[in-house]
C-alpha atoms as a PDB file:
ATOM      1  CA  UNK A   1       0.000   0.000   0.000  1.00  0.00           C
ATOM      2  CA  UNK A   2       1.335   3.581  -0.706  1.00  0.00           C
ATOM      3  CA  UNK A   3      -0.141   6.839   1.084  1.00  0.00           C
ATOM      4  CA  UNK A   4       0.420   9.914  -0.929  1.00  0.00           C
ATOM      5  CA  UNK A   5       0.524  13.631   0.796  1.00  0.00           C
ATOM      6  CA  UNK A   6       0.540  16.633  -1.893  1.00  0.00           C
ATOM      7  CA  UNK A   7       1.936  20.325  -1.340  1.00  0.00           C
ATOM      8  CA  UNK A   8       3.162  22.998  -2.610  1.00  0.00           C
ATOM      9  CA  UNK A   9      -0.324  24.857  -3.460  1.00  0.00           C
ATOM     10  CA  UNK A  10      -1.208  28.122  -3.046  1.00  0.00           C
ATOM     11  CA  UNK A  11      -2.333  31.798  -4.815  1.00  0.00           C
ATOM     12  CA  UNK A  12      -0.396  32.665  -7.580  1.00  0.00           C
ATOM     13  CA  UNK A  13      -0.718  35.177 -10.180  1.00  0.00           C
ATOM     14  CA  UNK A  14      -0.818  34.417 -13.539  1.00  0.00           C
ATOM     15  CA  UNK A  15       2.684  33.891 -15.303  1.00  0.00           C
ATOM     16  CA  UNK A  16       3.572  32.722 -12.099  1.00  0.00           C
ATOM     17  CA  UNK A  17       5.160  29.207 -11.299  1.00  0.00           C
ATOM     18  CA  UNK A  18       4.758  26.536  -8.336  1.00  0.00           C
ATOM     19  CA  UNK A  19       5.943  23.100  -7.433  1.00  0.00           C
ATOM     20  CA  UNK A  20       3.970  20.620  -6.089  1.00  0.00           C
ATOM     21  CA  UNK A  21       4.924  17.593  -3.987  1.00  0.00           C
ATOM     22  CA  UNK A  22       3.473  14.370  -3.091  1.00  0.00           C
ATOM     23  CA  UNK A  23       5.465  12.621  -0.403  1.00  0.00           C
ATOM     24  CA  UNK A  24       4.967   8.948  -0.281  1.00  0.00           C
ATOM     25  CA  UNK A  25       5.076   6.135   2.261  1.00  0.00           C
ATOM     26  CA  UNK A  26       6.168   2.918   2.306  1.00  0.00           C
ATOM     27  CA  UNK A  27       9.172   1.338   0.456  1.00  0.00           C
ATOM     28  CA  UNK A  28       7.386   0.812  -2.732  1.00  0.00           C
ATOM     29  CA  UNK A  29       6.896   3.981  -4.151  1.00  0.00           C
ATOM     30  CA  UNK A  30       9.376   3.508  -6.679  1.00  0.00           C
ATOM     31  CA  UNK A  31       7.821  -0.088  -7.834  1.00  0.00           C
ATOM     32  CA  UNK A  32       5.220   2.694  -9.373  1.00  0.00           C
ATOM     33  CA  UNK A  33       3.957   4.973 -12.402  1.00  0.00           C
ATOM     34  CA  UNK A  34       2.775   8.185 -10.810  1.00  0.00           C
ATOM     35  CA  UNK A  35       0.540  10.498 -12.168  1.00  0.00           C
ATOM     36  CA  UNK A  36      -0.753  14.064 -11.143  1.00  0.00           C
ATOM     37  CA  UNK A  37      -4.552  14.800 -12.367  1.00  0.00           C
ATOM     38  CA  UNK A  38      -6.626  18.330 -11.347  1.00  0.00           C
ATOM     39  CA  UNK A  39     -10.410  18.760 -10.295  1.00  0.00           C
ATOM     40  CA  UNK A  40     -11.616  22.155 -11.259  1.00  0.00           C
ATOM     41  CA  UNK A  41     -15.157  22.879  -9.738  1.00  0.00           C
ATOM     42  CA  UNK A  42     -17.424  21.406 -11.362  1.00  0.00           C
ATOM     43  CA  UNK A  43     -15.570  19.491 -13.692  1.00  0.00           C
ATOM     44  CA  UNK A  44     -14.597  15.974 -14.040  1.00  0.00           C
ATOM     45  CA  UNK A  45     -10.922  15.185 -12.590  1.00  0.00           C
ATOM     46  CA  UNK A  46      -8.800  15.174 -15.648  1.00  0.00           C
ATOM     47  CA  UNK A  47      -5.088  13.830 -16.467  1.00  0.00           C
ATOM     48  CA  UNK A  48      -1.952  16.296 -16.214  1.00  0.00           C
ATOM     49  CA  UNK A  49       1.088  14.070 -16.572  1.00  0.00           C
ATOM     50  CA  UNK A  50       2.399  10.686 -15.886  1.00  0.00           C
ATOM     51  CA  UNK A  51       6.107   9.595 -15.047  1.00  0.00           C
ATOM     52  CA  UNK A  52       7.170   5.803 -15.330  1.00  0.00           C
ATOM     53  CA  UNK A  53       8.546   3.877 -12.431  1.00  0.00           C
ATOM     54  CA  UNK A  54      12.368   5.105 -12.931  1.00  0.00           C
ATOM     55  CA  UNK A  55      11.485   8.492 -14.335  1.00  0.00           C
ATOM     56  CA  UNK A  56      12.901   7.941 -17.444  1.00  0.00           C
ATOM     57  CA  UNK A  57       9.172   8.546 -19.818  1.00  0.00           C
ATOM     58  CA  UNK A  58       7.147  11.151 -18.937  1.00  0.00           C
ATOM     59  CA  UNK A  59       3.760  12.290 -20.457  1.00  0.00           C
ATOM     60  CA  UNK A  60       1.624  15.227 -20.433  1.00  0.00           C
ATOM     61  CA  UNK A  61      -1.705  16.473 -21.205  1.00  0.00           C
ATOM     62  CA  UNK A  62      -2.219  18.810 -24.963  1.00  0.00           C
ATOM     63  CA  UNK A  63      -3.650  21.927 -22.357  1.00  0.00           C
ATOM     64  CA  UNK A  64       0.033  21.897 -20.075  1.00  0.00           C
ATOM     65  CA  UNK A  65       2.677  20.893 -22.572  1.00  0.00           C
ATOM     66  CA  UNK A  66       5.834  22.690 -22.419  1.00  0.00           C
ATOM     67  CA  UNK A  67       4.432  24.132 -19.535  1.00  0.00           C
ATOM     68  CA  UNK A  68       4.446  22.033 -16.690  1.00  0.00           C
ATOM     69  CA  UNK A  69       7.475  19.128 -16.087  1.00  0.00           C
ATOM     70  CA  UNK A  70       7.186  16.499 -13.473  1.00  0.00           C
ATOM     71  CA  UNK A  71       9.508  14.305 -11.800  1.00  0.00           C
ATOM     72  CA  UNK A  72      10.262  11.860  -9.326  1.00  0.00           C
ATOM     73  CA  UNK A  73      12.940  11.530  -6.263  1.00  0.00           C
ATOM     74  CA  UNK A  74      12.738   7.781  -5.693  1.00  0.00           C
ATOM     75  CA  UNK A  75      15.236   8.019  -2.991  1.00  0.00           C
ATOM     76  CA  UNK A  76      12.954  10.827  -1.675  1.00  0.00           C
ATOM     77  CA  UNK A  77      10.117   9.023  -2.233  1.00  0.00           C
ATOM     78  CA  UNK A  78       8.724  11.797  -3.749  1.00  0.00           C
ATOM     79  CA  UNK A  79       6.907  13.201  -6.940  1.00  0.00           C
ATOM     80  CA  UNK A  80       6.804  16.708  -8.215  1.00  0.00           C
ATOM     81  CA  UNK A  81       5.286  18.981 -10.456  1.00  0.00           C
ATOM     82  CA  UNK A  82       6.811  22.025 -11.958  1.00  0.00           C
ATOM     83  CA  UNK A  83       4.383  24.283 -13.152  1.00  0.00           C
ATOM     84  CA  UNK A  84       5.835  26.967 -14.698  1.00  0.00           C
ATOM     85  CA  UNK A  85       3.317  29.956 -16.827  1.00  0.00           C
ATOM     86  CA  UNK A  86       0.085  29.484 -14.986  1.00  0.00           C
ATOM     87  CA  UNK A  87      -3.093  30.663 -16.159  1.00  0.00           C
ATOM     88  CA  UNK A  88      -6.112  31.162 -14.692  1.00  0.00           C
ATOM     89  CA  UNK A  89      -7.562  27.948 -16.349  1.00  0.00           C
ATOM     90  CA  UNK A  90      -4.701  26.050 -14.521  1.00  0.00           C
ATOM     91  CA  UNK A  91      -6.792  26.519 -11.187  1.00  0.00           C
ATOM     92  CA  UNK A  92      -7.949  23.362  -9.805  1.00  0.00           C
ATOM     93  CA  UNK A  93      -7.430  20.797  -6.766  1.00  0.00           C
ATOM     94  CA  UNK A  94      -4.216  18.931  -7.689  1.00  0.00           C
ATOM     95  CA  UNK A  95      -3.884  15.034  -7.328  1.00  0.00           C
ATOM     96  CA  UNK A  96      -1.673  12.725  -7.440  1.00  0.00           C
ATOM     97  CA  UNK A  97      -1.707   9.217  -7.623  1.00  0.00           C
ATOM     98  CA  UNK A  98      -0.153   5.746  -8.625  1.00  0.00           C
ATOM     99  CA  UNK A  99      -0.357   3.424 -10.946  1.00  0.00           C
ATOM    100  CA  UNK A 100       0.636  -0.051 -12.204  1.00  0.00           C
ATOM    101  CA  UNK A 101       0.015   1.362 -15.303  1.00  0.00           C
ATOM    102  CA  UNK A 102       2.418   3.760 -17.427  1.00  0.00           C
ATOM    103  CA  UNK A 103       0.588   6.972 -18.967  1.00  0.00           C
ATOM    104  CA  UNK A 104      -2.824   6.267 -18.821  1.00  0.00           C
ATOM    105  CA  UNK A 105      -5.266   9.023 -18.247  1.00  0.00           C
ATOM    106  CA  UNK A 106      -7.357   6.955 -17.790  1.00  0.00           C
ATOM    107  CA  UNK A 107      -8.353   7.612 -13.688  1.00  0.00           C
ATOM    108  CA  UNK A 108      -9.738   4.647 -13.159  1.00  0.00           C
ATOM    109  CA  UNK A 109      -6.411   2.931 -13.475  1.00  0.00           C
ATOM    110  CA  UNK A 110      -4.761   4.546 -10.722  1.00  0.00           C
ATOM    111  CA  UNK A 111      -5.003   2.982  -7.334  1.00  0.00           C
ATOM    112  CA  UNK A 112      -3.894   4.747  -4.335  1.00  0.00           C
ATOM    113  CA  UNK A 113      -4.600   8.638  -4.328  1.00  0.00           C
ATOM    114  CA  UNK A 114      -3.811  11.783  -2.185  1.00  0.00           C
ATOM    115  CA  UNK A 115      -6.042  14.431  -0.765  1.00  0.00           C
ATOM    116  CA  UNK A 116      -5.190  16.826  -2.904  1.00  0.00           C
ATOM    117  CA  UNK A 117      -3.853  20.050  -2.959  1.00  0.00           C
ATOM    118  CA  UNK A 118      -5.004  23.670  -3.672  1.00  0.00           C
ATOM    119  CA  UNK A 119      -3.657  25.797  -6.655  1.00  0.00           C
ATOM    120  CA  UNK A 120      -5.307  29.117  -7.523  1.00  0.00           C
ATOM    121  CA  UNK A 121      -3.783  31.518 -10.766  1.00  0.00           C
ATOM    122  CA  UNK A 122      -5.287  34.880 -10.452  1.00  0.00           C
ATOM    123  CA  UNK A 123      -5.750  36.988 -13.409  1.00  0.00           C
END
């Protein structure tokens, strides 16, 4: 089992940047895929980016390409998520989560999730 912990969130105006964090427990983070997906109100959760197990393929979503980079810290046990240019469009509760799975965006193939964490761009 893996619990996750995101931070990092906050106010930000737009151009701005942030990193986000999600901590993990347990020894088997880096057996993992990781992903990081956003929840806007009322809008369904949707896919940001996906790193595989050893960080070496990474994939994003069209809307936060070039954008936004994540990476992982397996001796950290920790993910991150760069996100660099914000817009106001960007705001959202931020996720992240595992997977067995490399990539998907599909939600429904991740299995262990956090509790999210706030990120609000300001125009």
């Amino acid at each position: 089992q893996v619990q996750l912990v995101e931070s990092g969130g906050g106010l930000v105006q737009a151009g701005g940047s942030l990193r986000l964090s999600c901590a993990a427990s347990g020894r088997t983070f880096s057996r993992y895929h990781m992903g990081w997906f956003r929840q806007a109100p009322g809008k369904e959760r949707e896919f940001v980016a996906a790193i595989s197990w050893s960080g070496s393929s990474t994939a994003y979503a069209d809307s936060v390409k070039g954008r936004f980079t994540i990476s992982r810290d397996n001796a950290k046990n920790t993910l991150y998520l760069l996100m660099n240019s914000l817009k106001p469009e960007d705001t959202a509760v931020y996720y992240c989560a595992s997977s067995v799975v490399y990539g998907s965006n599909d939600r429904a193939l991740y299995n262990y999730w956090g509790q999210g964490t706030q990120v609000t761009v300001s125009s």
